[in-house]
PDB file of N, CA and C in Angstrom:
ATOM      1  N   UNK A   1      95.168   6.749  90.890  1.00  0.00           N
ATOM      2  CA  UNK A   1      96.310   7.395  90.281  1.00  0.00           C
ATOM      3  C   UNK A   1      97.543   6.513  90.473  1.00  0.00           C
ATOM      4  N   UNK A   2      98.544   6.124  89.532  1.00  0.00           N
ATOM      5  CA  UNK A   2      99.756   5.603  89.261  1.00  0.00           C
ATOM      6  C   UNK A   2     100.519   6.514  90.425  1.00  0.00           C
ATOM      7  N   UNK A   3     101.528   5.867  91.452  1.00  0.00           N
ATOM      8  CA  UNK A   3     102.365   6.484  92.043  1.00  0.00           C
ATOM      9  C   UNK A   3     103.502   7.307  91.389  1.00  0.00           C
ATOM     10  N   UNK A   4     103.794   8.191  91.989  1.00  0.00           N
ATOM     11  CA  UNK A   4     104.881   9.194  90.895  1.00  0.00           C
ATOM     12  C   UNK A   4     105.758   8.587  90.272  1.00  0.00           C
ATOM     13  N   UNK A   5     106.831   7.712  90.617  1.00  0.00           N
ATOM     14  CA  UNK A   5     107.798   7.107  89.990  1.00  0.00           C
ATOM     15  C   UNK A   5     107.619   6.376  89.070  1.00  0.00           C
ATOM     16  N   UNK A   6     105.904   5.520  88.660  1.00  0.00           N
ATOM     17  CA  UNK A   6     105.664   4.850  87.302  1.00  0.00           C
ATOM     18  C   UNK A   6     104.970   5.667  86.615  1.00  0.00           C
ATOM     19  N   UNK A   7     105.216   6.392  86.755  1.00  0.00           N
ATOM     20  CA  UNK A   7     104.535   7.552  85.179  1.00  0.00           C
ATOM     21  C   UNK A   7     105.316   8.551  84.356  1.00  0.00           C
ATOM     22  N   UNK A   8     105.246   8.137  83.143  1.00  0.00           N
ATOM     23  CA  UNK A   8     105.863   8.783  82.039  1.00  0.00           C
ATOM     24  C   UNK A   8     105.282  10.374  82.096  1.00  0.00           C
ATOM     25  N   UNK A   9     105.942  11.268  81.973  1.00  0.00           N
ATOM     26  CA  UNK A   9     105.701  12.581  81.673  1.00  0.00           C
ATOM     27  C   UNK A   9     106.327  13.327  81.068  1.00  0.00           C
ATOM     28  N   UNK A  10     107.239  12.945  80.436  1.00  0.00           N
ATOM     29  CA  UNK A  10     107.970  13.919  79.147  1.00  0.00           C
ATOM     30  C   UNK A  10     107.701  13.534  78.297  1.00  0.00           C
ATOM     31  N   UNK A  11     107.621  14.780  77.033  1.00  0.00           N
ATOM     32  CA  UNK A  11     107.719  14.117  75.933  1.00  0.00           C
ATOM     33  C   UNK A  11     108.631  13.249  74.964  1.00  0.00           C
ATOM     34  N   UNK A  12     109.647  13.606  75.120  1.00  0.00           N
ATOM     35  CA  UNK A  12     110.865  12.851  74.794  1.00  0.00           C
ATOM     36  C   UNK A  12     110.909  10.781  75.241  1.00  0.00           C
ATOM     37  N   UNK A  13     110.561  11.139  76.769  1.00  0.00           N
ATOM     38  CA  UNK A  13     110.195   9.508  77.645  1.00  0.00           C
ATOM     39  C   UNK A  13     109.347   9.179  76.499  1.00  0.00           C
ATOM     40  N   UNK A  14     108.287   9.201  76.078  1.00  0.00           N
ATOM     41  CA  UNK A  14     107.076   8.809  75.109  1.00  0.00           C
ATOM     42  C   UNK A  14     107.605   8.505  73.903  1.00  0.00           C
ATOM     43  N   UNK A  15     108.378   9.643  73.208  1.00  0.00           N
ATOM     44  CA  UNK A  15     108.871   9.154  71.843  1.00  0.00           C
ATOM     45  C   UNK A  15     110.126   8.347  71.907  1.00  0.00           C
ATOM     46  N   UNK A  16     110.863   7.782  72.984  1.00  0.00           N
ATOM     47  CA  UNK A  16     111.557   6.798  72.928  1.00  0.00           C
ATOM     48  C   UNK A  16     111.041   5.912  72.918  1.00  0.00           C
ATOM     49  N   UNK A  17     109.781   5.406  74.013  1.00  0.00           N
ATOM     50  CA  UNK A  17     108.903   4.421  74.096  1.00  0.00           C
ATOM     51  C   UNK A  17     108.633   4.009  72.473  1.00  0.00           C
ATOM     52  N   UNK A  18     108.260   5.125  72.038  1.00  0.00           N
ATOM     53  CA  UNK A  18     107.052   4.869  70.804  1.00  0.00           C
ATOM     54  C   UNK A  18     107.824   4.525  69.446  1.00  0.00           C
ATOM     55  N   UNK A  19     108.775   5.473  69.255  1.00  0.00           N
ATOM     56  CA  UNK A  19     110.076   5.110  68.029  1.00  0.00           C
ATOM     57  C   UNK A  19     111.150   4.705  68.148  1.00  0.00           C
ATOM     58  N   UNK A  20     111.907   4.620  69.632  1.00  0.00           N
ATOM     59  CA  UNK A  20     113.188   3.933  69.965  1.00  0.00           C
ATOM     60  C   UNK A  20     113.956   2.986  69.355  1.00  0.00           C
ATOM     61  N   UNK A  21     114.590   2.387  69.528  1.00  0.00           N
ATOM     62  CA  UNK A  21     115.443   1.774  69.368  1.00  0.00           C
ATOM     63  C   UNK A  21     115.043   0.167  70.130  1.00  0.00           C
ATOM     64  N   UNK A  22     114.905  -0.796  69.965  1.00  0.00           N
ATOM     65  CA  UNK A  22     114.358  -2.129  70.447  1.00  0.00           C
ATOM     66  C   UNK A  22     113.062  -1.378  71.215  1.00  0.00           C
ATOM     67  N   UNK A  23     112.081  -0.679  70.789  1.00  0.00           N
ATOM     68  CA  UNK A  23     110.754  -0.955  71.379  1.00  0.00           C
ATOM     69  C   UNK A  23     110.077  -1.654  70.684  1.00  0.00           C
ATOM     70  N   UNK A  24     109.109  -2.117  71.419  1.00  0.00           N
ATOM     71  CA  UNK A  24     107.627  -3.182  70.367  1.00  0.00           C
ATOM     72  C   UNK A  24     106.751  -2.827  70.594  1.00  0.00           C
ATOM     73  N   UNK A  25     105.833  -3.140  69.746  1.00  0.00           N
ATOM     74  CA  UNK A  25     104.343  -2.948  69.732  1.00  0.00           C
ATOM     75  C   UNK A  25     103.412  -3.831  69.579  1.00  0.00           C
ATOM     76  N   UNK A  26     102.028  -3.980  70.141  1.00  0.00           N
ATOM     77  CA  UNK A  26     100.980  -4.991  69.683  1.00  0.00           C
ATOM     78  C   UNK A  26      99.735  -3.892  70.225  1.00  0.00           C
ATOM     79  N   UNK A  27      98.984  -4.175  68.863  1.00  0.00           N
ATOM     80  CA  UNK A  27      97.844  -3.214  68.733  1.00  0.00           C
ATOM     81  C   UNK A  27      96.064  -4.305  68.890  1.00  0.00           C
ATOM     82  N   UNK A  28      94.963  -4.046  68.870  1.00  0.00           N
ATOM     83  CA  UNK A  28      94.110  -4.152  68.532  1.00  0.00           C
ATOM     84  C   UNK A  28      92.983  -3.275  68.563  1.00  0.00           C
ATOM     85  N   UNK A  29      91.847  -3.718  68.758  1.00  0.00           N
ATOM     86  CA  UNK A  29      90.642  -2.925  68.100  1.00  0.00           C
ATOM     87  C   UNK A  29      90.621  -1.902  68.962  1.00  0.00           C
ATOM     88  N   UNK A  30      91.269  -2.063  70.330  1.00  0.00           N
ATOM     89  CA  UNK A  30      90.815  -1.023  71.309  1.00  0.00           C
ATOM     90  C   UNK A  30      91.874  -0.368  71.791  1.00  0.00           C
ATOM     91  N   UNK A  31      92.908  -0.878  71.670  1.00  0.00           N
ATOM     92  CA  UNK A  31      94.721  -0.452  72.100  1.00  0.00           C
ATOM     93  C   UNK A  31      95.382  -1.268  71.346  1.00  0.00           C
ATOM     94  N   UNK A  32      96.677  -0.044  71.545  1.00  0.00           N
ATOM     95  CA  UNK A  32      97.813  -0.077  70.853  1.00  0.00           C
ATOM     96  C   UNK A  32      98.991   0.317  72.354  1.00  0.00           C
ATOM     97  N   UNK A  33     100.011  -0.755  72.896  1.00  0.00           N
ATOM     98  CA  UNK A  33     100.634  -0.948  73.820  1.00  0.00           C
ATOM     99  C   UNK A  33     102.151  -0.827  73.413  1.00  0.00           C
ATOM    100  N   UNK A  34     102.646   0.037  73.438  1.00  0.00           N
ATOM    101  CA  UNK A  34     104.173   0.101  72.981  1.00  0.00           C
ATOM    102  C   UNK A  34     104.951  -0.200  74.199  1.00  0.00           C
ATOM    103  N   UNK A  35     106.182  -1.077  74.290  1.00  0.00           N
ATOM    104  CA  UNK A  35     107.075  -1.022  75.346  1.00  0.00           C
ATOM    105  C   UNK A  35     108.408  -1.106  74.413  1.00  0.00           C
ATOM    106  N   UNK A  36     109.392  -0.702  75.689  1.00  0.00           N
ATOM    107  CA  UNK A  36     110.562  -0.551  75.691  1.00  0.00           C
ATOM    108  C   UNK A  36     111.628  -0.928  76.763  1.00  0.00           C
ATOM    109  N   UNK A  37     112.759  -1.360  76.816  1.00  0.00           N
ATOM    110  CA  UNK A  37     113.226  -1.631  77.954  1.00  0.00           C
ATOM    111  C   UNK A  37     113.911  -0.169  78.236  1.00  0.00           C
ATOM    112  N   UNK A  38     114.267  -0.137  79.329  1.00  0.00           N
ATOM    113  CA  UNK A  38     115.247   0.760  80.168  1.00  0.00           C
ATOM    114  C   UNK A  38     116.385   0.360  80.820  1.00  0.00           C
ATOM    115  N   UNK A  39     117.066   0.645  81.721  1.00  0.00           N
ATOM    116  CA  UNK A  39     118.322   0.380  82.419  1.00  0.00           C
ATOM    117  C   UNK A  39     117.513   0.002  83.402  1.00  0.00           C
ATOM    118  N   UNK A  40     117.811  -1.696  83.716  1.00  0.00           N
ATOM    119  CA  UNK A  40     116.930  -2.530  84.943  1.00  0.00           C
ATOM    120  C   UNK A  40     118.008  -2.798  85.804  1.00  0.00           C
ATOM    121  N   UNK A  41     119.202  -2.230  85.761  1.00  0.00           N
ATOM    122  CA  UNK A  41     120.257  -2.316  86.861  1.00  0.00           C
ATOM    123  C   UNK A  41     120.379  -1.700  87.692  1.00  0.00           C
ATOM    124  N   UNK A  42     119.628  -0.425  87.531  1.00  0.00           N
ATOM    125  CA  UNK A  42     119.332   0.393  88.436  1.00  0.00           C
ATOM    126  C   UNK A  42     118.523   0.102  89.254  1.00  0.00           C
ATOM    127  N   UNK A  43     117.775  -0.715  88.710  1.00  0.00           N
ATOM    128  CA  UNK A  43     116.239  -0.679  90.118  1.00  0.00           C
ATOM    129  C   UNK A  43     115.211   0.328  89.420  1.00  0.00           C
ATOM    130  N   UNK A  44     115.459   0.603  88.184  1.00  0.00           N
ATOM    131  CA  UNK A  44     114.107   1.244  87.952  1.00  0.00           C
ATOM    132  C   UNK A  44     113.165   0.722  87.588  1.00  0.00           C
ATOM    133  N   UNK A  45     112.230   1.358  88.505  1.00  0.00           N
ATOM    134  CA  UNK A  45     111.011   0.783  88.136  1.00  0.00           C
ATOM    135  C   UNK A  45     109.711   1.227  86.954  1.00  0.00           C
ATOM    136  N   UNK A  46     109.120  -0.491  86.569  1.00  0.00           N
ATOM    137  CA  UNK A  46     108.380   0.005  85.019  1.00  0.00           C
ATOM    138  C   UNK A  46     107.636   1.441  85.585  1.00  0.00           C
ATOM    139  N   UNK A  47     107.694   2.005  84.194  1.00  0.00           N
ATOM    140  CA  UNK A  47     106.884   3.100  84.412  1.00  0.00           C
ATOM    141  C   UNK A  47     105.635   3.032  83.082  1.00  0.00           C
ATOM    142  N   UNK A  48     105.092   3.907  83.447  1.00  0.00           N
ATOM    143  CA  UNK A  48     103.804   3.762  82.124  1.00  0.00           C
ATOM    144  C   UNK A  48     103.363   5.160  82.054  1.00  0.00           C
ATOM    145  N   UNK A  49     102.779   5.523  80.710  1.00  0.00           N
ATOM    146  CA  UNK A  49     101.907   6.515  79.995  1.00  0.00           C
ATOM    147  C   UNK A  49     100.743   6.295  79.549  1.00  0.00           C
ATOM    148  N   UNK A  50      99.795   7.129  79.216  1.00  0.00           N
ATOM    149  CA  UNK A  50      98.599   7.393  78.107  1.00  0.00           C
ATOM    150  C   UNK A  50      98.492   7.726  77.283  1.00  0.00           C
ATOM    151  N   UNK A  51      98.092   7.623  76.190  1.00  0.00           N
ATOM    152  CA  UNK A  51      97.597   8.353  75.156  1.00  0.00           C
ATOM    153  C   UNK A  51      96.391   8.116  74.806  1.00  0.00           C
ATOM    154  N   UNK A  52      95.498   9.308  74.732  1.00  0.00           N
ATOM    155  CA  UNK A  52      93.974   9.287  74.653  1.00  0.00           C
ATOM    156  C   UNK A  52      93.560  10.236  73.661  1.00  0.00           C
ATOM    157  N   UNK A  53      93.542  10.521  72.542  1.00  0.00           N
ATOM    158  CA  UNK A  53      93.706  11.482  71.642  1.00  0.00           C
ATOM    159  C   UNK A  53      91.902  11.660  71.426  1.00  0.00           C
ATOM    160  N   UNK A  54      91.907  12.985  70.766  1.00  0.00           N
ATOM    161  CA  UNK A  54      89.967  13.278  70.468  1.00  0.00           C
ATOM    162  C   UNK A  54      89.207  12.603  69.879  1.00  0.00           C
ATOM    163  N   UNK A  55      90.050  11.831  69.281  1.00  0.00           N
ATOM    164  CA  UNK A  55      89.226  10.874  67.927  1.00  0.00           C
ATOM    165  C   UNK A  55      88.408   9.856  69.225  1.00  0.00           C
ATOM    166  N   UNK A  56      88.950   9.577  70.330  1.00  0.00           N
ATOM    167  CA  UNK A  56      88.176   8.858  71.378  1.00  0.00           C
ATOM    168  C   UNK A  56      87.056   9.788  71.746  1.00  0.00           C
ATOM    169  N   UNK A  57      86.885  10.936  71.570  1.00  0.00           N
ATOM    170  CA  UNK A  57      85.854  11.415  72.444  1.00  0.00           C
ATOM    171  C   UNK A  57      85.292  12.703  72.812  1.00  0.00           C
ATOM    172  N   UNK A  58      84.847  13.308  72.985  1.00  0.00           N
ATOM    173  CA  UNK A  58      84.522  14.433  73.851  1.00  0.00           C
ATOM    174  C   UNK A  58      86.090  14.441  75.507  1.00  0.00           C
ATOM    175  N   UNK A  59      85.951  15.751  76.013  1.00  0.00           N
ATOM    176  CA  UNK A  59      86.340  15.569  77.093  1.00  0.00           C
ATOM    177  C   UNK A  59      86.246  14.586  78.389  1.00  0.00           C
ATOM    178  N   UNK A  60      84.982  14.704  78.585  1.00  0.00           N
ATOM    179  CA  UNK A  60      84.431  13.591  79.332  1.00  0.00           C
ATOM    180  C   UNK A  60      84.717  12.017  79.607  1.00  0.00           C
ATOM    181  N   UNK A  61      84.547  11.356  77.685  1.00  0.00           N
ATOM    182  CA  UNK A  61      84.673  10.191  77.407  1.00  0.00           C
ATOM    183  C   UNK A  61      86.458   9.749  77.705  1.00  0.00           C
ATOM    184  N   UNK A  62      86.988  10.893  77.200  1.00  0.00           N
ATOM    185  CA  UNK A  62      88.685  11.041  76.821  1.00  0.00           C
ATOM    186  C   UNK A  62      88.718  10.942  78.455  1.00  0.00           C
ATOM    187  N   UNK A  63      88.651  11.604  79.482  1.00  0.00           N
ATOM    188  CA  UNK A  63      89.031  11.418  80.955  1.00  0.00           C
ATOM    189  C   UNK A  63      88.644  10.176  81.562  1.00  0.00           C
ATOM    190  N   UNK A  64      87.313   9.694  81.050  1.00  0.00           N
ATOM    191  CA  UNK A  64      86.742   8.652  81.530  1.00  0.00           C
ATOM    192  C   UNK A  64      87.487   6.976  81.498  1.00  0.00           C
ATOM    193  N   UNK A  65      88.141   7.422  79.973  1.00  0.00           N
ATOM    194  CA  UNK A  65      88.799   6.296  79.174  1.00  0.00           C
ATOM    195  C   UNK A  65      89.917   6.522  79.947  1.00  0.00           C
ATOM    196  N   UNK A  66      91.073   7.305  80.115  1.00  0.00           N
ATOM    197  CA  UNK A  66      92.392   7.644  80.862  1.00  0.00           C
ATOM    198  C   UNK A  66      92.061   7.006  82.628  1.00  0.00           C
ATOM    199  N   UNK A  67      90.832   7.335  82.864  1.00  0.00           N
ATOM    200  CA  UNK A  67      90.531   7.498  84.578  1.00  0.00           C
ATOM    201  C   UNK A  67      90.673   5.530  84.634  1.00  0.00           C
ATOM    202  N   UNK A  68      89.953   4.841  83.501  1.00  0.00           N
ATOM    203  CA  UNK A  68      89.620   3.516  83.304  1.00  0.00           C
ATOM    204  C   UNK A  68      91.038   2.474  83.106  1.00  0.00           C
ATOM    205  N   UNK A  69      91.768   2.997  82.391  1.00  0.00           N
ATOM    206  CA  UNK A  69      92.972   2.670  81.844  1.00  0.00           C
ATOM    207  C   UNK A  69      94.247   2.825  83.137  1.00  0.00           C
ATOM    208  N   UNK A  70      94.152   3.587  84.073  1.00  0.00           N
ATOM    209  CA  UNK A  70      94.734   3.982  84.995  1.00  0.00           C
ATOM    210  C   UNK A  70      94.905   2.942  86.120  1.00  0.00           C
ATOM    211  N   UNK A  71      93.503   2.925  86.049  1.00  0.00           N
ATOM    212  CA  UNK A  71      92.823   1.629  86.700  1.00  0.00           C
ATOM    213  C   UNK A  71      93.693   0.342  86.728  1.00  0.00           C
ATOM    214  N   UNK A  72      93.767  -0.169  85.802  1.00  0.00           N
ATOM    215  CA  UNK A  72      93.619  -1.498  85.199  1.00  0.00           C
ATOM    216  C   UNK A  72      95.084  -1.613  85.431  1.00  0.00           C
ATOM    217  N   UNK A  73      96.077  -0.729  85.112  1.00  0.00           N
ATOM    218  CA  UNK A  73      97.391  -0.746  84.742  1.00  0.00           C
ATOM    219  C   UNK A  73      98.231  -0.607  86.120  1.00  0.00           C
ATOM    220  N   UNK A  74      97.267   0.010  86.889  1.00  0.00           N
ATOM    221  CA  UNK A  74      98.128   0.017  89.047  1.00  0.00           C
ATOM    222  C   UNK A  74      97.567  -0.987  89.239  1.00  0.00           C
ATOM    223  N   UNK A  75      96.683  -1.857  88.597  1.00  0.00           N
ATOM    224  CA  UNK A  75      97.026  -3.348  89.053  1.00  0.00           C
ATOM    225  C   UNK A  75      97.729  -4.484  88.813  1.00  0.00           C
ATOM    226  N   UNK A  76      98.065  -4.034  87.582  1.00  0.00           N
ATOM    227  CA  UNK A  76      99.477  -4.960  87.276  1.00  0.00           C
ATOM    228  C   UNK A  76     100.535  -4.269  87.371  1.00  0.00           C
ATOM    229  N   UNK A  77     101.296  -3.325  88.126  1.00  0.00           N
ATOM    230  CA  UNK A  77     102.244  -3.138  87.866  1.00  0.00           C
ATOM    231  C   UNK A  77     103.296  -3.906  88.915  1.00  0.00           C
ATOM    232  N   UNK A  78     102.518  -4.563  89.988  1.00  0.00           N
ATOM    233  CA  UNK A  78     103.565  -5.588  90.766  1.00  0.00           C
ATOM    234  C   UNK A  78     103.961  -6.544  89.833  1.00  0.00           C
ATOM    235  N   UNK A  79     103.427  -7.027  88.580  1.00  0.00           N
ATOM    236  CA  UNK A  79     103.783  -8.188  87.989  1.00  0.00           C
ATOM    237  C   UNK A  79     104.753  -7.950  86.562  1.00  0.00           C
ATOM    238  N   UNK A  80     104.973  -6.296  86.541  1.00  0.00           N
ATOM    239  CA  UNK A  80     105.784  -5.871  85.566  1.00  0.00           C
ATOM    240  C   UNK A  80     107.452  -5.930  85.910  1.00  0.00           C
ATOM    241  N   UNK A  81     107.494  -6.189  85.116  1.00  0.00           N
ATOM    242  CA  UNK A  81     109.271  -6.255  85.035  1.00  0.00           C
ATOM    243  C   UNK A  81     109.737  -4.594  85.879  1.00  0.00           C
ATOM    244  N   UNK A  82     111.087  -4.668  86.124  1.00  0.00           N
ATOM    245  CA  UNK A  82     111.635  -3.501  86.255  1.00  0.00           C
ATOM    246  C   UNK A  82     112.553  -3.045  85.361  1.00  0.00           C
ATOM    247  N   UNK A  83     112.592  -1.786  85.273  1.00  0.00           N
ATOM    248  CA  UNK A  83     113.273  -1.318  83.804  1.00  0.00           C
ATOM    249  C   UNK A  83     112.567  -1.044  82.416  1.00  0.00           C
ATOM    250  N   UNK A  84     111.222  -1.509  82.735  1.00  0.00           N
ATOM    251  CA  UNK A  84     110.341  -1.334  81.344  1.00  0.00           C
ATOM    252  C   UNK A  84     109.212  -0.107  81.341  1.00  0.00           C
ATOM    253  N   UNK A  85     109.680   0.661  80.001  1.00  0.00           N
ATOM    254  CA  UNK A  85     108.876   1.742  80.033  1.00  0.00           C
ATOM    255  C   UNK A  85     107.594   1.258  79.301  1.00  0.00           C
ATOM    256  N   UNK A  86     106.493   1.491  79.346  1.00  0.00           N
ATOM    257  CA  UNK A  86     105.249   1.184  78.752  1.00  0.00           C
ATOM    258  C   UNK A  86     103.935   2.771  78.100  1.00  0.00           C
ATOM    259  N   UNK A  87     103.461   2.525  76.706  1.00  0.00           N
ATOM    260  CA  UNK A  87     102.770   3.464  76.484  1.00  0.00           C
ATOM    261  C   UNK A  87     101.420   3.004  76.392  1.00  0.00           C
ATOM    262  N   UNK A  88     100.596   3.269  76.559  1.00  0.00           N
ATOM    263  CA  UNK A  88      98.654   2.781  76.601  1.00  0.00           C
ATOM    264  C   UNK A  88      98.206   3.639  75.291  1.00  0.00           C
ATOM    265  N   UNK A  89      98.069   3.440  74.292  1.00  0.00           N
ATOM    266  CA  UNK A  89      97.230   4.008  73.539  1.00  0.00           C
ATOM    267  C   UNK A  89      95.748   3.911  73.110  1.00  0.00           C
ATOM    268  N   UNK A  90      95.229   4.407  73.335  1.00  0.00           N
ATOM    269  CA  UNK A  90      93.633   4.217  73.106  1.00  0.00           C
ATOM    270  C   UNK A  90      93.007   4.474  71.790  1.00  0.00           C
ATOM    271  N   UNK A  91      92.537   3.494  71.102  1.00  0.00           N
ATOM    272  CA  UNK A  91      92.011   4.301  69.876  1.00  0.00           C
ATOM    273  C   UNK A  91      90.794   4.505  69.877  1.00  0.00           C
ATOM    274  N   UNK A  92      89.768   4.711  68.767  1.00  0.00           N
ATOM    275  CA  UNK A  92      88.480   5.428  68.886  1.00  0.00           C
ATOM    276  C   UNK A  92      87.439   4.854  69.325  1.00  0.00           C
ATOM    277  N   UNK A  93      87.619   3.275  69.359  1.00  0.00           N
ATOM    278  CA  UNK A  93      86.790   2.350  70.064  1.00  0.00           C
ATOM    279  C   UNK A  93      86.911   1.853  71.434  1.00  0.00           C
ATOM    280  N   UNK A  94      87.971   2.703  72.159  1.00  0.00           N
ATOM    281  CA  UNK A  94      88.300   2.532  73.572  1.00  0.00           C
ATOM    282  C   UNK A  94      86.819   3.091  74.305  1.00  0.00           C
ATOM    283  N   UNK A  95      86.582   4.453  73.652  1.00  0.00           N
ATOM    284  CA  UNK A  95      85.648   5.447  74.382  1.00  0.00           C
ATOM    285  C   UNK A  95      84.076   4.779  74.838  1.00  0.00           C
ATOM    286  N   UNK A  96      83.988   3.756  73.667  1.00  0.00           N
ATOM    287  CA  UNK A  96      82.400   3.028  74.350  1.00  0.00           C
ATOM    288  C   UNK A  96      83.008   1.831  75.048  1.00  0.00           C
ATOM    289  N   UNK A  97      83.862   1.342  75.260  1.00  0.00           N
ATOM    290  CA  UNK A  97      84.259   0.315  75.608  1.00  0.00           C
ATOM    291  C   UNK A  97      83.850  -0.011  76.953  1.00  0.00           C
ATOM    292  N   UNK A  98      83.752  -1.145  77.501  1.00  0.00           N
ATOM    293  CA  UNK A  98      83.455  -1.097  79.251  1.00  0.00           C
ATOM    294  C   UNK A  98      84.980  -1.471  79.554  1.00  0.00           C
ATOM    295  N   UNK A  99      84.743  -1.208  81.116  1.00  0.00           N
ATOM    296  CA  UNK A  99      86.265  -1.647  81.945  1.00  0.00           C
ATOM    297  C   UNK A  99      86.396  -2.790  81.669  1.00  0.00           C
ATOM    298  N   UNK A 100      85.933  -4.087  81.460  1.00  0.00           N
ATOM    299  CA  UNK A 100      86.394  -5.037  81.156  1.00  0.00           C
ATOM    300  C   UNK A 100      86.479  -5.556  79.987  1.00  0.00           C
ATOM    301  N   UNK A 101      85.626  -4.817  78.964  1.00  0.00           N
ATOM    302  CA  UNK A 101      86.571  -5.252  77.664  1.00  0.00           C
ATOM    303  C   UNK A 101      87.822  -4.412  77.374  1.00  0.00           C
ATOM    304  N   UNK A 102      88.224  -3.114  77.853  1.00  0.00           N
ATOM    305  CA  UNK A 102      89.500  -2.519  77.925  1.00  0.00           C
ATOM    306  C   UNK A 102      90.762  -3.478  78.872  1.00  0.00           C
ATOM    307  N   UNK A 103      90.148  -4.327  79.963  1.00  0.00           N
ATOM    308  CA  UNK A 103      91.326  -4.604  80.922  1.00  0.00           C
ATOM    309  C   UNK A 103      91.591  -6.540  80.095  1.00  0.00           C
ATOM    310  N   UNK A 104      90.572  -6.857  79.377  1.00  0.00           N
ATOM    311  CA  UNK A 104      91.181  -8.394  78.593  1.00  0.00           C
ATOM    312  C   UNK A 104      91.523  -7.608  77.531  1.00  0.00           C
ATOM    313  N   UNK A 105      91.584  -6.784  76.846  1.00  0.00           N
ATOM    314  CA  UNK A 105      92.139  -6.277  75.615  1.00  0.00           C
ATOM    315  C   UNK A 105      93.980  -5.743  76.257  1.00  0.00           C
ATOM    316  N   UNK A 106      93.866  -5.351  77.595  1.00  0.00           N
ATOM    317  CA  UNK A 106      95.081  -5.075  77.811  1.00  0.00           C
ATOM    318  C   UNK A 106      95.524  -5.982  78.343  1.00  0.00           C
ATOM    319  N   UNK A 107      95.172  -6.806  78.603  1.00  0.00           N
ATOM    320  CA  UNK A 107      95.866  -8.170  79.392  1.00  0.00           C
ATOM    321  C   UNK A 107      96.194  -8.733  77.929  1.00  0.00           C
ATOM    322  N   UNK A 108      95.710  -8.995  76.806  1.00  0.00           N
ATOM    323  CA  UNK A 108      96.406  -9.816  76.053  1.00  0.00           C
ATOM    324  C   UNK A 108      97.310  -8.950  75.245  1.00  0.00           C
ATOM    325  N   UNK A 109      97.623  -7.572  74.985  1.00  0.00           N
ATOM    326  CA  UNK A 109      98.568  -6.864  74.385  1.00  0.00           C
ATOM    327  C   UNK A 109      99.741  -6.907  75.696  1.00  0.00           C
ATOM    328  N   UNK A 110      99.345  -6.612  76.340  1.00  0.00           N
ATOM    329  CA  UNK A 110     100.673  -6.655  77.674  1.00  0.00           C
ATOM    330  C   UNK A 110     101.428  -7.810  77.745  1.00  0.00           C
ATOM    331  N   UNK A 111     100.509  -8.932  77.396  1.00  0.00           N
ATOM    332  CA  UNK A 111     101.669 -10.385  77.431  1.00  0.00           C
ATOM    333  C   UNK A 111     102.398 -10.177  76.233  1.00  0.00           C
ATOM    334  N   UNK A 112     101.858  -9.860  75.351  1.00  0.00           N
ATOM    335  CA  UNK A 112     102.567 -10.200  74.065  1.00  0.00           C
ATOM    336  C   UNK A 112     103.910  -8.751  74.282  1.00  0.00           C
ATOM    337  N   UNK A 113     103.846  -7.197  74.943  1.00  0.00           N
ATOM    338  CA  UNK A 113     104.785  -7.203  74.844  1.00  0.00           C
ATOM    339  C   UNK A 113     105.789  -7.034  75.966  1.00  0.00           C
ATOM    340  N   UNK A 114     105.065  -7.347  76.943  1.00  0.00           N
ATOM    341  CA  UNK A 114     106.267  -7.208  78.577  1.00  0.00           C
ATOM    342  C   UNK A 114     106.798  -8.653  78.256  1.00  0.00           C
ATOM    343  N   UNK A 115     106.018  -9.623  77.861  1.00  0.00           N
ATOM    344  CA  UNK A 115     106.409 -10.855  78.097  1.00  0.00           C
ATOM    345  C   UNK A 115     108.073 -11.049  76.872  1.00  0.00           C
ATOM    346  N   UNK A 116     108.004 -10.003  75.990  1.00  0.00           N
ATOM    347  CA  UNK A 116     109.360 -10.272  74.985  1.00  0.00           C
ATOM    348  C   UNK A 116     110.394  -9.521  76.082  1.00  0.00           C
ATOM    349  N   UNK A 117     110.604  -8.796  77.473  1.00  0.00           N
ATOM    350  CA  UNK A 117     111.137  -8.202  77.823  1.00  0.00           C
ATOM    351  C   UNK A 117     111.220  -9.245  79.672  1.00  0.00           C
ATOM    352  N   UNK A 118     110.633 -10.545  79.599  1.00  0.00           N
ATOM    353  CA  UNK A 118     110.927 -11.452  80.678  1.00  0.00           C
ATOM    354  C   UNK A 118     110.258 -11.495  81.478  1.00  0.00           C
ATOM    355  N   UNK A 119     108.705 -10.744  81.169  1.00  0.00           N
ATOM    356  CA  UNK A 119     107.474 -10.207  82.327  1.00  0.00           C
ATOM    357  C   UNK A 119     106.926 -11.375  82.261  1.00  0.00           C
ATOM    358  N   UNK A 120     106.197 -11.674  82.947  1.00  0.00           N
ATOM    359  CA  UNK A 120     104.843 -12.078  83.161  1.00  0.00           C
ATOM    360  C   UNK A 120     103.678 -11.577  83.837  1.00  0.00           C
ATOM    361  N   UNK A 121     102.587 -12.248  83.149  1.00  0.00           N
ATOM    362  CA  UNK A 121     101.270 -11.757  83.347  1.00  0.00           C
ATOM    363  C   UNK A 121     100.467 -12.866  84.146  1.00  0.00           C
TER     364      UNK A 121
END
């Protein structure tokens, strides 16, 4: 589990991420990664969300995919910028996917968009 302070939980947090104002996006076959910056003067730190919608799955697959994705993302978050909000979207080919074709599918959407916001990966 993501520690409390990097996780998105409103809905409002999400649709800024997702339609805001300077957010970006980079998608492929298995995710779709929206970021956004925040106020990094504060010291806030990146935070991140899910989105796992049914078209991925049964219940099961849908938790399995979120439980997987969870994963992958508390391990980079020492190397994320501060101030950057981040969304995980999963699309319908996440659900057969293994952990490691989900975590190089998110390693190369994450450079392309933490890295426009001064991250590295």
């Amino acid at each position: 589990m993501l520690p409390a302070p990097h996780r998105l939980r409103e809905r409002r947090d999400f649709a800024s991420v997702v339609r805001g104002p300077g957010s970006t996006r980079a998608g492929s076959r298995l995710l779709v990664v929206h970021a956004t910056r925040t106020d990094a003067r504060a010291g806030c730190p990146p935070r991140v969300g899910f989105v796992v919608s049914r078209a991925v799955g049964n219940a099961v697959v849908r938790n399995r995919t979120k439980r997987r994705l969870r994963a992958l993302v508390a391990g980079r978050l020492g190397i994320m910028p501060s101030g950057v909000d981040l969304v995980v979207r999963a699309n319908p080919a996440a659900g057969a996917a293994s952990s490691a074709e989900l975590g190089s599918a998110l390693d190369a959407l994450w450079f392309k968009v933490v890295g426009r916001f001064g991250g590295a990966v």
